[in-house]
Protein backbone atom coordinates (compact mmCIF):
# COMPACT_ATOMS: atom_id res chain seq x y z
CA UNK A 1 11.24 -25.93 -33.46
CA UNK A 2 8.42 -23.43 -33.79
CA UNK A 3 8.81 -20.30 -35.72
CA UNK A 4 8.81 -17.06 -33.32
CA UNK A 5 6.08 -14.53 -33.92
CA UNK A 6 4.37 -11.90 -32.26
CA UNK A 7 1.13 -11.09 -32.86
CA UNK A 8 -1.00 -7.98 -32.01
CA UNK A 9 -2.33 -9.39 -28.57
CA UNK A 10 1.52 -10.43 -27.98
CA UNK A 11 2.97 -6.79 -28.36
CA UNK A 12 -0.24 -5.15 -26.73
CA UNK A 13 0.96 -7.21 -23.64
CA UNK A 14 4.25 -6.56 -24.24
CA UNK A 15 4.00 -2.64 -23.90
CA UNK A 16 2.10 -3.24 -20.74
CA UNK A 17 4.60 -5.06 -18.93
CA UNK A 18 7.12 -2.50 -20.03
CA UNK A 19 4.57 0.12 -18.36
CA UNK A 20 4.66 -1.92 -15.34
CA UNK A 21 8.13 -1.56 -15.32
CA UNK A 22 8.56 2.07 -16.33
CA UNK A 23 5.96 3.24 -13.33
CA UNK A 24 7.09 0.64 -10.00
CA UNK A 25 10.27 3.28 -9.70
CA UNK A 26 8.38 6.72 -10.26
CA UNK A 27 5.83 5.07 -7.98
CA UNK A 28 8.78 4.47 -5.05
CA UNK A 29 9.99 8.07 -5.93
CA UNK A 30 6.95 9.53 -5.36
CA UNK A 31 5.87 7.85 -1.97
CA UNK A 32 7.23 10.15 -0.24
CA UNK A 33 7.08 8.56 3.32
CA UNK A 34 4.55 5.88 2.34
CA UNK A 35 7.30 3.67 1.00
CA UNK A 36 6.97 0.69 3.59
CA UNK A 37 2.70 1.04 1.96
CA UNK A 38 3.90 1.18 -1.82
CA UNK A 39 6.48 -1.37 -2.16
CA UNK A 40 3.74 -4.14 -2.38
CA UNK A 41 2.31 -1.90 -5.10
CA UNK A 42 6.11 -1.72 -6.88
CA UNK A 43 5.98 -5.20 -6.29
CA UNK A 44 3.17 -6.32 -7.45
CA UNK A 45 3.85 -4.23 -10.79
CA UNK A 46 7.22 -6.03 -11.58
CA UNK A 47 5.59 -9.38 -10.94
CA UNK A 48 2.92 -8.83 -13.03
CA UNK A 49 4.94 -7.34 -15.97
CA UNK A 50 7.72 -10.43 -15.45
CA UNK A 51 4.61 -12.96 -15.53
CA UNK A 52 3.21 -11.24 -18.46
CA UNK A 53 6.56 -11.06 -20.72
CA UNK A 54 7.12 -14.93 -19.65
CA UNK A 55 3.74 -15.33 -20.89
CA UNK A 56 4.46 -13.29 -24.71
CA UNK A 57 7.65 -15.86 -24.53
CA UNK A 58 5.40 -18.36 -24.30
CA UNK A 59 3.22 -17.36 -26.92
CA UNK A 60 5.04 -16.09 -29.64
CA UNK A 61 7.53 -19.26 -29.17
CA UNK A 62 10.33 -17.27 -27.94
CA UNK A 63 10.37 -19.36 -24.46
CA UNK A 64 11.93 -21.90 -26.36
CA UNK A 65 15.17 -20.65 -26.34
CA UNK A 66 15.03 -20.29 -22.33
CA UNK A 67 13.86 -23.88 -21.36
CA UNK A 68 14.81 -22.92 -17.92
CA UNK A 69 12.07 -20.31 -17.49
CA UNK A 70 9.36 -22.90 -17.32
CA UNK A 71 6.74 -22.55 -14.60
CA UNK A 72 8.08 -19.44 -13.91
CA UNK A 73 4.51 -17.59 -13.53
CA UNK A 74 2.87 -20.29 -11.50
CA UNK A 75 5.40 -20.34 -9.26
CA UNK A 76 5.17 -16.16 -9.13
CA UNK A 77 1.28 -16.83 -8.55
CA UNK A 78 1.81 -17.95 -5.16
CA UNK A 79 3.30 -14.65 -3.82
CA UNK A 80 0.84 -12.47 -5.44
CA UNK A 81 -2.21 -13.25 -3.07
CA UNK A 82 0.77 -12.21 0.16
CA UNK A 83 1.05 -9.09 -2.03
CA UNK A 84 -2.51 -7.89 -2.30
CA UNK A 85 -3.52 -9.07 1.38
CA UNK A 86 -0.61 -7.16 2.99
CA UNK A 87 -1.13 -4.29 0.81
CA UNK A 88 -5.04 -3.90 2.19
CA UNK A 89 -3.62 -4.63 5.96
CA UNK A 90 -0.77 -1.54 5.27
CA UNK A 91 -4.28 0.68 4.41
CA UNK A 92 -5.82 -0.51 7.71
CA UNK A 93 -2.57 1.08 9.21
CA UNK A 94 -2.35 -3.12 10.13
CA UNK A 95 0.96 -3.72 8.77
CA UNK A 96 1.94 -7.60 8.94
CA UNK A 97 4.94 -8.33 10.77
CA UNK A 98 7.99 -9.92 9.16
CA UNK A 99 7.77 -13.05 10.74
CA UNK A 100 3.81 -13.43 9.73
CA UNK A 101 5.33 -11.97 6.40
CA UNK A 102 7.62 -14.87 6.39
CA UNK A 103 5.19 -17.48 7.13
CA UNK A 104 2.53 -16.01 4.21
CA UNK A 105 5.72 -16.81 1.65
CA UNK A 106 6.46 -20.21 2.92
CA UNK A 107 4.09 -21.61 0.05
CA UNK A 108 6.28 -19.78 -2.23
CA UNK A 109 9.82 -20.34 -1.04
CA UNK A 110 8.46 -23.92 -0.78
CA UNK A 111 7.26 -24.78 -3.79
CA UNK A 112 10.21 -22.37 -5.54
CA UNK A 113 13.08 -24.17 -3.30
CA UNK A 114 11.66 -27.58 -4.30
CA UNK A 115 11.10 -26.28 -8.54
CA UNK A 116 14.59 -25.36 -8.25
CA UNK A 117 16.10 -28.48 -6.99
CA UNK A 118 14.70 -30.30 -9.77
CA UNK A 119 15.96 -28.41 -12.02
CA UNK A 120 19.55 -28.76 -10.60
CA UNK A 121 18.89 -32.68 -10.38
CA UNK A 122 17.70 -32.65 -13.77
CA UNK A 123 20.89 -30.91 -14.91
CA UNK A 124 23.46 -33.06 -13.53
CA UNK A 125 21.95 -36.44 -13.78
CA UNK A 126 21.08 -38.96 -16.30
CA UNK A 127 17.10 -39.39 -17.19
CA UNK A 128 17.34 -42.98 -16.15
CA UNK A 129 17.97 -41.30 -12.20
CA UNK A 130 14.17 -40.14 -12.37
CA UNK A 131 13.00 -43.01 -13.51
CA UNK A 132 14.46 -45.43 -11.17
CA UNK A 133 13.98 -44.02 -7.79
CA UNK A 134 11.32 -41.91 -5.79
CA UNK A 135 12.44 -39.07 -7.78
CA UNK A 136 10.22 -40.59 -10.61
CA UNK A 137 7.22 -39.20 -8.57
CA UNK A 138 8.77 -35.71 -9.67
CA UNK A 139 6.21 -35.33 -12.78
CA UNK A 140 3.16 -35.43 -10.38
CA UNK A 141 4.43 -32.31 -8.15
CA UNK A 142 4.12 -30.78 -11.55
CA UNK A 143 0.74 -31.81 -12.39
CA UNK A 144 -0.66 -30.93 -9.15
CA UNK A 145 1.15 -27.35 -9.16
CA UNK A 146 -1.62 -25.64 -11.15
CA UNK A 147 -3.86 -26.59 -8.68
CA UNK A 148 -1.89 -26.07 -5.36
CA UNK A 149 -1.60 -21.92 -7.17
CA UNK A 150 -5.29 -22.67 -7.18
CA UNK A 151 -6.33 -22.84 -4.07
CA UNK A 152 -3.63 -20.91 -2.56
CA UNK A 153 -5.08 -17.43 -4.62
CA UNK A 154 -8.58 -18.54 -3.59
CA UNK A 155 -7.94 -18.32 0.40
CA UNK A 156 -6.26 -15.28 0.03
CA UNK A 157 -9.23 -14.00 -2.45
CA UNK A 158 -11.38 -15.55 0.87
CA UNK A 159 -9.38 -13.39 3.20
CA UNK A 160 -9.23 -9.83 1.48
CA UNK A 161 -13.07 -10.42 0.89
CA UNK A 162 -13.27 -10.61 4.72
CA UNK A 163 -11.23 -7.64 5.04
CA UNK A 164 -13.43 -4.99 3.24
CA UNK A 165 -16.19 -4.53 5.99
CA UNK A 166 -13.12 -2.50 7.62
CA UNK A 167 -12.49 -0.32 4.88
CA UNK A 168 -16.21 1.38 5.67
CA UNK A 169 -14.63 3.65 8.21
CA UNK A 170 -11.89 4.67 6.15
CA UNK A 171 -13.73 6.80 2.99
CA UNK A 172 -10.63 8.17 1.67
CA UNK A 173 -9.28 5.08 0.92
CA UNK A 174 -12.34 2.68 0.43
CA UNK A 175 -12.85 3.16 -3.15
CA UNK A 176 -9.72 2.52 -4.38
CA UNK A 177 -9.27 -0.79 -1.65
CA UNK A 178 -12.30 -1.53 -3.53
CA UNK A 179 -11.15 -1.55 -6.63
CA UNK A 180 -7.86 -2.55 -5.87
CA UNK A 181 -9.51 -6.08 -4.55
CA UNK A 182 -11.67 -6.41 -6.98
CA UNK A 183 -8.53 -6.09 -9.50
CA UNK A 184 -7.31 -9.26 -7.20
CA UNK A 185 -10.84 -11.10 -7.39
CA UNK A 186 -11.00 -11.06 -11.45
CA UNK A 187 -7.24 -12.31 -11.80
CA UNK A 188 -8.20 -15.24 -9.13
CA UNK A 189 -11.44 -15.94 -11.52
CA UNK A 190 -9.16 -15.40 -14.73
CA UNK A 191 -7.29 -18.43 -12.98
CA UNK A 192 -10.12 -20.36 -12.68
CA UNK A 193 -12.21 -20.00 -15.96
CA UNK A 194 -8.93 -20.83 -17.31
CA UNK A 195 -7.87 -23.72 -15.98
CA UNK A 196 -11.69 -24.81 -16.61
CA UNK A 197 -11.86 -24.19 -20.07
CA UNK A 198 -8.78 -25.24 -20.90
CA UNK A 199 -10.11 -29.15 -20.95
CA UNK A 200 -13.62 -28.08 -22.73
CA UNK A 201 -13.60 -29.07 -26.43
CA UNK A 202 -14.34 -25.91 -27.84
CA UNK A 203 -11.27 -23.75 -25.86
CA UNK A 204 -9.63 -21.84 -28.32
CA UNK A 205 -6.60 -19.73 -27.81
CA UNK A 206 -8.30 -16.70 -27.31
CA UNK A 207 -9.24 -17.55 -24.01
CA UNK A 208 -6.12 -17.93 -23.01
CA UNK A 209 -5.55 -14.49 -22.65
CA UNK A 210 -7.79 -14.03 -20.02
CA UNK A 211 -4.81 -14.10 -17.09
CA UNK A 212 -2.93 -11.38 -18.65
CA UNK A 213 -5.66 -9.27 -19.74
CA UNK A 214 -6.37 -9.04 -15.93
CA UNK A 215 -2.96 -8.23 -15.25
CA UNK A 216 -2.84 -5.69 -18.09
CA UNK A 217 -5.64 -3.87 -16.82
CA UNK A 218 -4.04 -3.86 -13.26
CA UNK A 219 -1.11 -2.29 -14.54
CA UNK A 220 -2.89 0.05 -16.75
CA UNK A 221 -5.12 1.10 -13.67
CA UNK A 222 -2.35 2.32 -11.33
CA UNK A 223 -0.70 3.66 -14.08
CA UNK A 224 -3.92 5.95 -14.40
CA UNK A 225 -4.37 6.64 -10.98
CA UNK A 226 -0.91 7.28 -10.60
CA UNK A 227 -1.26 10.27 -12.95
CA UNK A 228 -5.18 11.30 -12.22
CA UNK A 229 -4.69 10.64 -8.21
CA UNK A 230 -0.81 10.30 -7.33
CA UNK A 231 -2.09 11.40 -3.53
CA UNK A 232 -3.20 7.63 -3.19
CA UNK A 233 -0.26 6.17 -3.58
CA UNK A 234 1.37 9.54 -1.17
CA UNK A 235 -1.03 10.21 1.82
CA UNK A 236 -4.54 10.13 2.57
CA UNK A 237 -4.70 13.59 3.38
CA UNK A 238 -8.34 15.37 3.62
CA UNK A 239 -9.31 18.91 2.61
CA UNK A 240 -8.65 21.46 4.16
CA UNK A 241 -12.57 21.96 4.32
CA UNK A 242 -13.07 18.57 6.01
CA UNK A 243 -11.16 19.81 8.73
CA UNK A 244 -12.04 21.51 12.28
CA UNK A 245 -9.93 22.60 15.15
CA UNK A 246 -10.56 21.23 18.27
CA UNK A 247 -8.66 22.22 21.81
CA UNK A 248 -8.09 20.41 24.63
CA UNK A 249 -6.55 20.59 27.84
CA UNK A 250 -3.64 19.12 28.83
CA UNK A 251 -2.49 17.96 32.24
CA UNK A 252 1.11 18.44 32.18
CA UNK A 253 0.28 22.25 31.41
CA UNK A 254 -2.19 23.70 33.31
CA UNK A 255 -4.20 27.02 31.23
CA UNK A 256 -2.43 25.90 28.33
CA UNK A 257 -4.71 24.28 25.31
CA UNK A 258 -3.14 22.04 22.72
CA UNK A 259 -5.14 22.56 18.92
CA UNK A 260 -6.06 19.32 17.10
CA UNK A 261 -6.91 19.04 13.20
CA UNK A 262 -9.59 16.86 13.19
CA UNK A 263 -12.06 15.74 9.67
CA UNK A 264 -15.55 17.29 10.74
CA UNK A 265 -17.23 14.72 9.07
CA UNK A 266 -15.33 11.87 11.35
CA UNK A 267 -15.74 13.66 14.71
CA UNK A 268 -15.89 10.94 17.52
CA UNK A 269 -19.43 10.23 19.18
CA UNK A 270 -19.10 6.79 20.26
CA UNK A 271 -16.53 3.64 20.30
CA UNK A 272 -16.23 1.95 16.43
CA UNK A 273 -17.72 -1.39 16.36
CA UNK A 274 -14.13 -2.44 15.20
CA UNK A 275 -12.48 -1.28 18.43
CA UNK A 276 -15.50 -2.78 20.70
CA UNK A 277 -13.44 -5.79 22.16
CA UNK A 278 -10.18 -4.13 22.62
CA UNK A 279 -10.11 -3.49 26.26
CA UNK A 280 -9.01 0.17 26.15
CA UNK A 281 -11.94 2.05 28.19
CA UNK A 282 -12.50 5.20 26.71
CA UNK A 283 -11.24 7.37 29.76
CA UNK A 284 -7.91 6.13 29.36
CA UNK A 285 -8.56 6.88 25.69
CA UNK A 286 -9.07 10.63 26.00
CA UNK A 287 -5.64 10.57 28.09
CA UNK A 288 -3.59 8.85 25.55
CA UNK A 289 -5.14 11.23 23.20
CA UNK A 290 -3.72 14.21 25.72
CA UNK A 291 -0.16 12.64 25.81
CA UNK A 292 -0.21 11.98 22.28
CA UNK A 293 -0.79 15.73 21.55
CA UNK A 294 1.39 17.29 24.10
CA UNK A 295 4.49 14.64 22.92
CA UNK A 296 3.65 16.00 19.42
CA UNK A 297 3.67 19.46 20.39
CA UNK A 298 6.45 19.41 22.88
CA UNK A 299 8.96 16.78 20.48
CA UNK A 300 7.37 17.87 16.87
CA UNK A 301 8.00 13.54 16.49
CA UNK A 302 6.50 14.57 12.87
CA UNK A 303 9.25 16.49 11.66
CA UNK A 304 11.08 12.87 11.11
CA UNK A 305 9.90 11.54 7.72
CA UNK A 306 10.36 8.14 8.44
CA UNK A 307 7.74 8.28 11.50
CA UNK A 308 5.96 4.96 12.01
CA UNK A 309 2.80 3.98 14.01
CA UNK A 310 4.91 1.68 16.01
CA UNK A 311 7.43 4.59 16.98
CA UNK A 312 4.74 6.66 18.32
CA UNK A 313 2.85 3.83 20.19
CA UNK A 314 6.73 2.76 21.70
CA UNK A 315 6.92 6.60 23.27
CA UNK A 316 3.34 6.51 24.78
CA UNK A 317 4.40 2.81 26.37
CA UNK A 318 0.94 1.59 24.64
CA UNK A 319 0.87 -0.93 21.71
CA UNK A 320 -0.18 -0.38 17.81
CA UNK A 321 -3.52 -1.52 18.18
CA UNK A 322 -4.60 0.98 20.76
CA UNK A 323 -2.61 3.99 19.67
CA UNK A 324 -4.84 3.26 16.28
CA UNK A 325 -8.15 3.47 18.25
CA UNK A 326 -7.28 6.35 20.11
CA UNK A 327 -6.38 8.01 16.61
CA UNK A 328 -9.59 7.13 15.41
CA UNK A 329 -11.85 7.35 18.35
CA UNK A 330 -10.63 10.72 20.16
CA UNK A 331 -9.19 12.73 17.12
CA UNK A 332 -11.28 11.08 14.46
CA UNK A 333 -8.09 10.34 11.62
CA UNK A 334 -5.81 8.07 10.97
CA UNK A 335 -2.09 8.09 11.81
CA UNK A 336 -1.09 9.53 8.81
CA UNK A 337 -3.73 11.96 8.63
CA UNK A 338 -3.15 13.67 11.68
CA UNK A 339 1.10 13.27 10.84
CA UNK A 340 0.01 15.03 7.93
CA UNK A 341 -2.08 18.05 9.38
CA UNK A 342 0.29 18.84 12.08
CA UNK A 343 3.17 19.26 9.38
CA UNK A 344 1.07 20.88 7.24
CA UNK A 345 0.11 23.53 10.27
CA UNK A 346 2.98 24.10 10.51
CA UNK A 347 4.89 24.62 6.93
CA UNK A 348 1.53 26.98 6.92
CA UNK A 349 2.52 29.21 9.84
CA UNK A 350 6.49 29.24 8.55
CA UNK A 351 5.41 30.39 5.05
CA UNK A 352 3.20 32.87 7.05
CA UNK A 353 6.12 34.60 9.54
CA UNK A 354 9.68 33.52 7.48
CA UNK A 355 10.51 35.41 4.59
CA UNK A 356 11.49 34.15 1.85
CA UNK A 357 15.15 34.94 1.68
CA UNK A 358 15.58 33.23 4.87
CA UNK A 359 13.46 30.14 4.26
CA UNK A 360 12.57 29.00 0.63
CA UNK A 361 9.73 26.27 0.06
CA UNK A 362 11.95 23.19 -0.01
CA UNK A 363 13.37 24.20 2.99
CA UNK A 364 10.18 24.49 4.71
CA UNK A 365 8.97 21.10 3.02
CA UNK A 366 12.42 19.25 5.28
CA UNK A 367 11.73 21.14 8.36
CA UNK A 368 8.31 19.94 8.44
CA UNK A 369 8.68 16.07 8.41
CA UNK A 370 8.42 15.78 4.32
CA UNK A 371 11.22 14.63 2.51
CA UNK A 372 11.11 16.20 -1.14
CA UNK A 373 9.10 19.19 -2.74
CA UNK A 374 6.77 17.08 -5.10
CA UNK A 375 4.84 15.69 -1.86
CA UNK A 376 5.05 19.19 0.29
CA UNK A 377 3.61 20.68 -2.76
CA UNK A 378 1.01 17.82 -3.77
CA UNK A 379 0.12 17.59 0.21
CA UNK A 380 -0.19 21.37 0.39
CA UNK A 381 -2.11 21.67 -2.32
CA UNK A 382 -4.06 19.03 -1.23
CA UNK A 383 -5.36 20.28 1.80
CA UNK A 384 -5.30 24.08 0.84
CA UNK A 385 -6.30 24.38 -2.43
CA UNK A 386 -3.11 26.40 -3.19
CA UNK A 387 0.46 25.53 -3.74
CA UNK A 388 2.90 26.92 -1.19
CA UNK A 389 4.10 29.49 -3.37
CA UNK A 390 0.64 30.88 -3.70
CA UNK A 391 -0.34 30.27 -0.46
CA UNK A 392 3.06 32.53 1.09
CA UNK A 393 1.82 35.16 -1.41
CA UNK A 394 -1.77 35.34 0.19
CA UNK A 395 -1.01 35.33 3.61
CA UNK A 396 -0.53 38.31 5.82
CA UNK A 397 1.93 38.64 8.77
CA UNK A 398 -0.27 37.41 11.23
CA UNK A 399 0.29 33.41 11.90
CA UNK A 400 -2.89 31.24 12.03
CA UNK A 401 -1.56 28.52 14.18
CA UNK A 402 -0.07 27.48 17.39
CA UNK A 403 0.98 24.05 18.66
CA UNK A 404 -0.52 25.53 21.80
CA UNK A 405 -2.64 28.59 22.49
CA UNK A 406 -3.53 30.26 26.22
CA UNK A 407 -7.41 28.99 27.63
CA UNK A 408 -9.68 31.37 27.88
CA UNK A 409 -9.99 32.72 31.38
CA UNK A 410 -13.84 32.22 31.24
């Protein structure tokens, strides 16, 4: 039995797994209403930092004394490529559904369900059982394992490589999908030089490090941006200079004009490429659009913090896709941009006409549609370059916003 020992590369992965698992549950407080988006984040963290303590159990020969740990990270490789994928679909506001979910785990729950009955074969029966009957075949499922992990990272590395032309339209999230997939696309290549090198004569242990560097500096990147950029993992709220007003009519209410907070830079002027196919004509468009606004004016749907896409598209009787491209197309933002400005309008004109001493800030935050102070405030700030408190200070008695304001006669 080997000695245990941890070396400096051991403990410098050691603290970073412990950092993965000291920011996935700030990271879930701090989502505010972006939880169903950051729990493959959270999850992806506590993978990683499990994988890389099995790995500093491995290496300083601690994993010894838990023989029933074995192929515990290649088995937690093949959920890591469902992880990143569905991650990048929740930032296309393309959420997977649970039974796709399901069927990306399969591989997983497969291989894990089959690891595991081994192991309680292995347990209760004599070694001459494995040797004797088609059980015997047992050592090449293990062999081949590495392998299977192999190619399963690589078609998921395939498929978030096809997703990125998407992420063009979206600016205020493309740099960090960018660099979140490109985190992906140097652990799948850690994977590969690995299991490479591994059989070349002059592999030293060194190398093997590679895998959980790549985690490490995962971990150590949204631990960063967490801190430098929390609104990434909140909201993908705009400036408050990016934005423009625009008013349209509605039907329902004749000489009444509903006002929209739209980027300026992302102002509609013909159908995305993306949305080309999708047989919504852009007529019907602008009237979703119309019903859209005068529901959210009319309902305030945003004051619930838990609002989803699918919700929304449920109320206007149209489905996910299209209430996406109308989003995009006729008011130029995503869904949680314009949830976002309209409770932001508002918490602006309460701050403006409530006093104080009958509405305080977190008060304002709930009524709105947020669901704790940190985000109002981080939101607010955000998009108005002052905190709420400042902001309530500044403003005069006279409100700057309406759901709806009278047309002009003219």
């Amino acid at each position: 039995m080997n000695k245990p020992d941890l070396d400096q590369w051991t403990t410098a992965f050691a603290l970073m797994a412990f950092l993965g698992l000291f920011m996935a549950p700030l990271l879930l407080k701090q989502a505010g209403q972006q939880k169903h988006q950051i729990r493959y984040i959270v999850a992806i963290l506590v993978l990683f930092s499990i994988v890389l303590i099995y790995y500093v159990l491995y290496w300083s020969n601690y994993l010894q004394f838990f023989p029933y740990l074995n192929r515990l990270a290649e088995l937690l490789f093949l959920s890591f490529g469902v992880l990143f994928y569905c991650y990048l679909k929740e930032l296309l506001h393309q959420p997977v559904s649970s039974r796709t979910r399901l069927i990306h785990f399969l591989p997983f729950l497969v291989v894990s369900g089959i690891h595991l009955l081994l192991i309680l074969l292995n347990s209760i029966l004599p070694d001459s059982f494995f040797q004797s009957t088609p059980f015997s075949y047992y050592r090449y499922f293990y062999k081949s394992l590495p392998w299977i992990v192999l190619i399963h990272l690589s078609l998921y590395a395939v498929a978030i490589i096809r997703l990125q032309p998407s992420f063009q339209s979206l600016r205020e999230v493309s740099q960090w999908a960018r660099w979140f997939s490109l985190s992906y696309l140097g652990f799948v290549l850690a994977n590969w030089s690995y299991h490479v090198l591994v059989n070349m004569s002059f592999f030293n242990r060194d190398w093997d490090y590679a895998i959980s560097l790549s985690m490490a500096i995962f971990i150590g990147l949204v631990a960063v941006l967490a801190y430098l950029q929390p609104h990434i993992f909140q909201t993908n709220q705009l400036p408050i200079s990016e934005l423009r007003v625009l008013t349209t009519p509605t039907a329902t209410f004749p000489g009444v004009r509903l006002a929209t907070v739209i980027p300026r830079s992302s102002v509609p002027t013909q159908p995305e490429v993306r949305y080309r196919h999708s047989g919504l004509p852009a007529h019907i468009a602008r009237q979703f659009a119309q019903q859209l606004q005068e529901l959210m004016c009319t309902e305030k749907l945003y004051h619930d913090n838990e609002l989803r896409l699918e919700t929304v598209a449920e109320r206007l009787n149209i489905s996910r896709h299209h209430l996406s491209q109308v989003l995009n197309e006729q008011l130029g933002m995503n869904f949680f941009e314009y949830i976002n400005s309209l409770r932001i309008k508002e918490a602006r004109e309460l701050l403006q006409q409530v006093p104080r001493q009958q509405l305080n800030i977190i008060e304002v935050a709930y009524q709105v549609g947020f669901n704790n102070k940190v985000s109002f405030n981080k939101a607010f700030k955000h998009s108005t370059g002052q905190t709420p408190s400042e902001f309530r200070r500044s403003m005069q008695d006279k409100p700057d916003y309406n759901c709806s304001t009278p047309a002009d006669e003219s």
